[in-house]
N, C-alpha and C. Protein backbone atom coordinates (compact mmCIF):
# COMPACT_ATOMS: atom_id res chain seq x y z
N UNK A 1 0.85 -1.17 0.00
CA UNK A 1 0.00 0.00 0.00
C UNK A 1 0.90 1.23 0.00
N UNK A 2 0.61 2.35 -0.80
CA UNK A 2 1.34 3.40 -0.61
C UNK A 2 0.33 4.58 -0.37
N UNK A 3 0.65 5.10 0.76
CA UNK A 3 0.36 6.58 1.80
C UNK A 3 1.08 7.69 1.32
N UNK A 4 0.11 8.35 0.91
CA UNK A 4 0.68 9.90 0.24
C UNK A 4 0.61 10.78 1.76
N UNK A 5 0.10 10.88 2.54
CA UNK A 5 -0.19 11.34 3.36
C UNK A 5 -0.72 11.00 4.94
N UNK A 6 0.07 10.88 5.73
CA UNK A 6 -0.53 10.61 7.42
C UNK A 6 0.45 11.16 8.40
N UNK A 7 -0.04 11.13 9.39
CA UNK A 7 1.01 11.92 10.79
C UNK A 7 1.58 10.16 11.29
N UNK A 8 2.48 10.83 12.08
CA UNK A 8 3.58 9.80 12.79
C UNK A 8 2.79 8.98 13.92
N UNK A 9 1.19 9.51 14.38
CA UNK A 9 0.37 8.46 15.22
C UNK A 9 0.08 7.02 14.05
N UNK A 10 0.06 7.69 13.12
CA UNK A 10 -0.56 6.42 12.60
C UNK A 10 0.05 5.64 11.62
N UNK A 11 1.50 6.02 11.63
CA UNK A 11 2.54 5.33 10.86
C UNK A 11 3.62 4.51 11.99
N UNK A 12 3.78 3.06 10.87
CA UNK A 12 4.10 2.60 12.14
C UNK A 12 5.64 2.45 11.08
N UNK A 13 5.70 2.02 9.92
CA UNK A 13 7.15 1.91 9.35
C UNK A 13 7.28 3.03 8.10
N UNK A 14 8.50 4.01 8.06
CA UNK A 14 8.64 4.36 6.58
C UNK A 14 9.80 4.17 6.46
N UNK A 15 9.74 4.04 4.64
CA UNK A 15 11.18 3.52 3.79
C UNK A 15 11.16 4.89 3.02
N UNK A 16 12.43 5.63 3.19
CA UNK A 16 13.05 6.19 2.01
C UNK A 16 13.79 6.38 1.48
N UNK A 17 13.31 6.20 -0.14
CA UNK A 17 14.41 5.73 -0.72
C UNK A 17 15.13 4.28 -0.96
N UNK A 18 13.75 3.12 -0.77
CA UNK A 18 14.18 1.68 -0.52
C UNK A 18 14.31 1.18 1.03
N UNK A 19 14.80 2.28 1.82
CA UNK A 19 15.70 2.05 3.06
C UNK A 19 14.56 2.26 4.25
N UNK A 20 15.08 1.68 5.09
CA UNK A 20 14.11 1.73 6.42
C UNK A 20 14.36 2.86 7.14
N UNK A 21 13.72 3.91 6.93
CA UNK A 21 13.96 5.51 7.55
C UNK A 21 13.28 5.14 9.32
N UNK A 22 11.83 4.74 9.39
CA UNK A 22 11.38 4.81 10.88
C UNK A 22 10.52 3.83 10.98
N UNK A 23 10.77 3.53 12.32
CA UNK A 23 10.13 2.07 12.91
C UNK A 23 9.67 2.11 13.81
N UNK A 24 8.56 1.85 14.08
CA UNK A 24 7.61 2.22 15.65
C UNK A 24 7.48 3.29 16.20
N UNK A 25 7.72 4.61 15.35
CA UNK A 25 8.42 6.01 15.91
C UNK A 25 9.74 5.95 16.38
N UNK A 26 10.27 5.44 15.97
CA UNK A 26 12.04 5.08 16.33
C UNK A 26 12.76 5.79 14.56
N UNK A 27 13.44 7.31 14.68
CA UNK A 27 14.53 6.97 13.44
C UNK A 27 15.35 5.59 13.49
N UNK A 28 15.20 5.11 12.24
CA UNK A 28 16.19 3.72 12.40
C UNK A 28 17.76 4.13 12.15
N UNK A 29 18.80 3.66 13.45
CA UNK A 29 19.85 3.59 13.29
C UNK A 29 20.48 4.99 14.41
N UNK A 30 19.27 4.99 14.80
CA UNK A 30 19.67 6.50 15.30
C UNK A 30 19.30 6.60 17.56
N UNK A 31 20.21 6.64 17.86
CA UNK A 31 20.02 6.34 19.41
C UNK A 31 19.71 7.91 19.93
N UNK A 32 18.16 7.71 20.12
CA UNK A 32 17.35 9.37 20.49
C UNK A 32 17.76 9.97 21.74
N UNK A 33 18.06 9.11 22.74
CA UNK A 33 18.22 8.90 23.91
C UNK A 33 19.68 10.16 23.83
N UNK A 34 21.04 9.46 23.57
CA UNK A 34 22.19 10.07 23.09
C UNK A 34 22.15 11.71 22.38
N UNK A 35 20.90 11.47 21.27
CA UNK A 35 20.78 12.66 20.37
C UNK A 35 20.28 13.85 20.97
N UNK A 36 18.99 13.27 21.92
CA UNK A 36 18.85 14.47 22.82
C UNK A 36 19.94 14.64 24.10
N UNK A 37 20.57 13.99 24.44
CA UNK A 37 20.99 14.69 25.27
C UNK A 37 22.23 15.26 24.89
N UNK A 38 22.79 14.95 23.63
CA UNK A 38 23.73 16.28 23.01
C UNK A 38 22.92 17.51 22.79
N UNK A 39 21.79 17.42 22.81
CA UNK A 39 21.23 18.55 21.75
C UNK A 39 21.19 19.40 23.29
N UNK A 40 21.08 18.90 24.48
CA UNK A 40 20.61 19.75 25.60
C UNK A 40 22.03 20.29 25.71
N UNK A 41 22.86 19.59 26.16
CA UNK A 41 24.66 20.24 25.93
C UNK A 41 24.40 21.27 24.58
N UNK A 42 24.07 21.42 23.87
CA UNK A 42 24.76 22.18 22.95
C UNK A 42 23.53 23.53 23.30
N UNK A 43 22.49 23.18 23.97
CA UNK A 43 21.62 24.54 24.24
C UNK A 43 22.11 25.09 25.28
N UNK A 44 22.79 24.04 26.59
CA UNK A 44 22.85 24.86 27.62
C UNK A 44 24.41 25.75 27.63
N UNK A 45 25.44 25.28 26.53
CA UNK A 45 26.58 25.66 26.13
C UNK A 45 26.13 26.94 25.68
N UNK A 46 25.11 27.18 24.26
CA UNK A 46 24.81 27.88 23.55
C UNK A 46 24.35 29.43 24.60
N UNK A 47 23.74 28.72 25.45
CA UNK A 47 23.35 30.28 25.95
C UNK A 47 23.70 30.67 27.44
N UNK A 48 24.56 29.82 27.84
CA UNK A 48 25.81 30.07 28.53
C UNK A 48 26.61 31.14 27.95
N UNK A 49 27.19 30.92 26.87
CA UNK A 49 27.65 32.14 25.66
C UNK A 49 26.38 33.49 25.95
N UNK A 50 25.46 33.23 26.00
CA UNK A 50 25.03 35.22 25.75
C UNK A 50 25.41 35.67 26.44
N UNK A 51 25.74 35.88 28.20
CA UNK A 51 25.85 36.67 28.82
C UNK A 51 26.93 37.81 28.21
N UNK A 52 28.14 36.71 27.75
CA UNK A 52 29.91 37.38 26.92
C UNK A 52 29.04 38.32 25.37
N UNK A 53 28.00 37.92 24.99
CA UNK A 53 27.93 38.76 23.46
C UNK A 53 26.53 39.72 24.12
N UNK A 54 26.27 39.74 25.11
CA UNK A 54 25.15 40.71 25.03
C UNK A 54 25.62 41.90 26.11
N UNK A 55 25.10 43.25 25.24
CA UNK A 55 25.66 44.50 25.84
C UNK A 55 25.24 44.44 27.36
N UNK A 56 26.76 44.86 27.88
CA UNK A 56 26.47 45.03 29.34
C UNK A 56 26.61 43.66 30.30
N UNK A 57 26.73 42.79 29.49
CA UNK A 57 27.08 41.35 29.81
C UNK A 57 25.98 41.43 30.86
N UNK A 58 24.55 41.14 30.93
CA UNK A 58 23.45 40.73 32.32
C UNK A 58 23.77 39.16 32.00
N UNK A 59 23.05 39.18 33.27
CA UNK A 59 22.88 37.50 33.73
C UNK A 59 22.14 36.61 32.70
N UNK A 60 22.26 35.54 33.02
CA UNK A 60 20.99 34.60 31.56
C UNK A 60 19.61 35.19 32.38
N UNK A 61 19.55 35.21 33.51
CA UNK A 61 17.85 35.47 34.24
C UNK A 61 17.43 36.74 33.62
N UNK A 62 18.36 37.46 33.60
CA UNK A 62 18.05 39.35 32.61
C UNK A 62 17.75 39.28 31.09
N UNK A 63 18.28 38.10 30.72
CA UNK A 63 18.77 38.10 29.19
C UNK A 63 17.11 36.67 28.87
N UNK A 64 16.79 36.16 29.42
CA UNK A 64 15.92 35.39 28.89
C UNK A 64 14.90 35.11 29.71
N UNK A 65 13.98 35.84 29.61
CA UNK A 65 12.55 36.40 30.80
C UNK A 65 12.11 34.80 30.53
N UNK A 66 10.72 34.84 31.35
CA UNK A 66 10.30 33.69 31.46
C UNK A 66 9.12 34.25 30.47
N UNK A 67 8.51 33.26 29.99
CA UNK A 67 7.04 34.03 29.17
C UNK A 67 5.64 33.80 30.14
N UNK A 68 5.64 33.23 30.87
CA UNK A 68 4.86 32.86 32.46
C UNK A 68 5.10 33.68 33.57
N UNK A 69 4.37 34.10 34.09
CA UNK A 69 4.68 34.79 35.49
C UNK A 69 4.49 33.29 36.88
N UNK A 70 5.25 33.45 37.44
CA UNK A 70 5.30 32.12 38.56
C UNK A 70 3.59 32.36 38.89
N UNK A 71 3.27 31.02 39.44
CA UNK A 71 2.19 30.80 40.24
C UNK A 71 2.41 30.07 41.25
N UNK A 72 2.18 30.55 42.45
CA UNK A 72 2.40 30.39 43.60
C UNK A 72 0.41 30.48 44.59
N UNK A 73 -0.03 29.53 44.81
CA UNK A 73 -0.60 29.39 45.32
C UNK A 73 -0.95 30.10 46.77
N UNK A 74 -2.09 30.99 47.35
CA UNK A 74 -2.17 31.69 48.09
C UNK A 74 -3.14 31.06 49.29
């Protein structure tokens, strides 16, 4: 059967290109586990760096507001 079109709930294998691209929601060949947690190293590296490139050098807490105001229960 060939699927021109569906989201990743309801695909369980794709091939592209002949090749087994994803399997159960798994990229094949690819350890997610590992991938994210480089990707968190390379964000928390990444903006570790602004304080040195942003004028006036503020803190990361000055430099990247929250978009939420806390909720604290009264």
């Amino acid at each position: 059967m060939l699927v021109l079109d569906a989201s990743g709930r309801v695909t369980r294998v794709a091939f592209v290109d002949g090749r087994l691209s994803m399997y159960l929601g798994q990229v094949a060949g690819m350890d997610m586990t590992a991938a994210l947690q480089q990707a968190q190293r390379q964000f928390e590296g990444l903006r570790a760096k602004y304080p040195h490139m942003t004028l006036g050098n503020p803190a990361e807490n000055q430099i990247f507001l929250t978009a939420y105001q806390a909720f604290s229960p009264t």
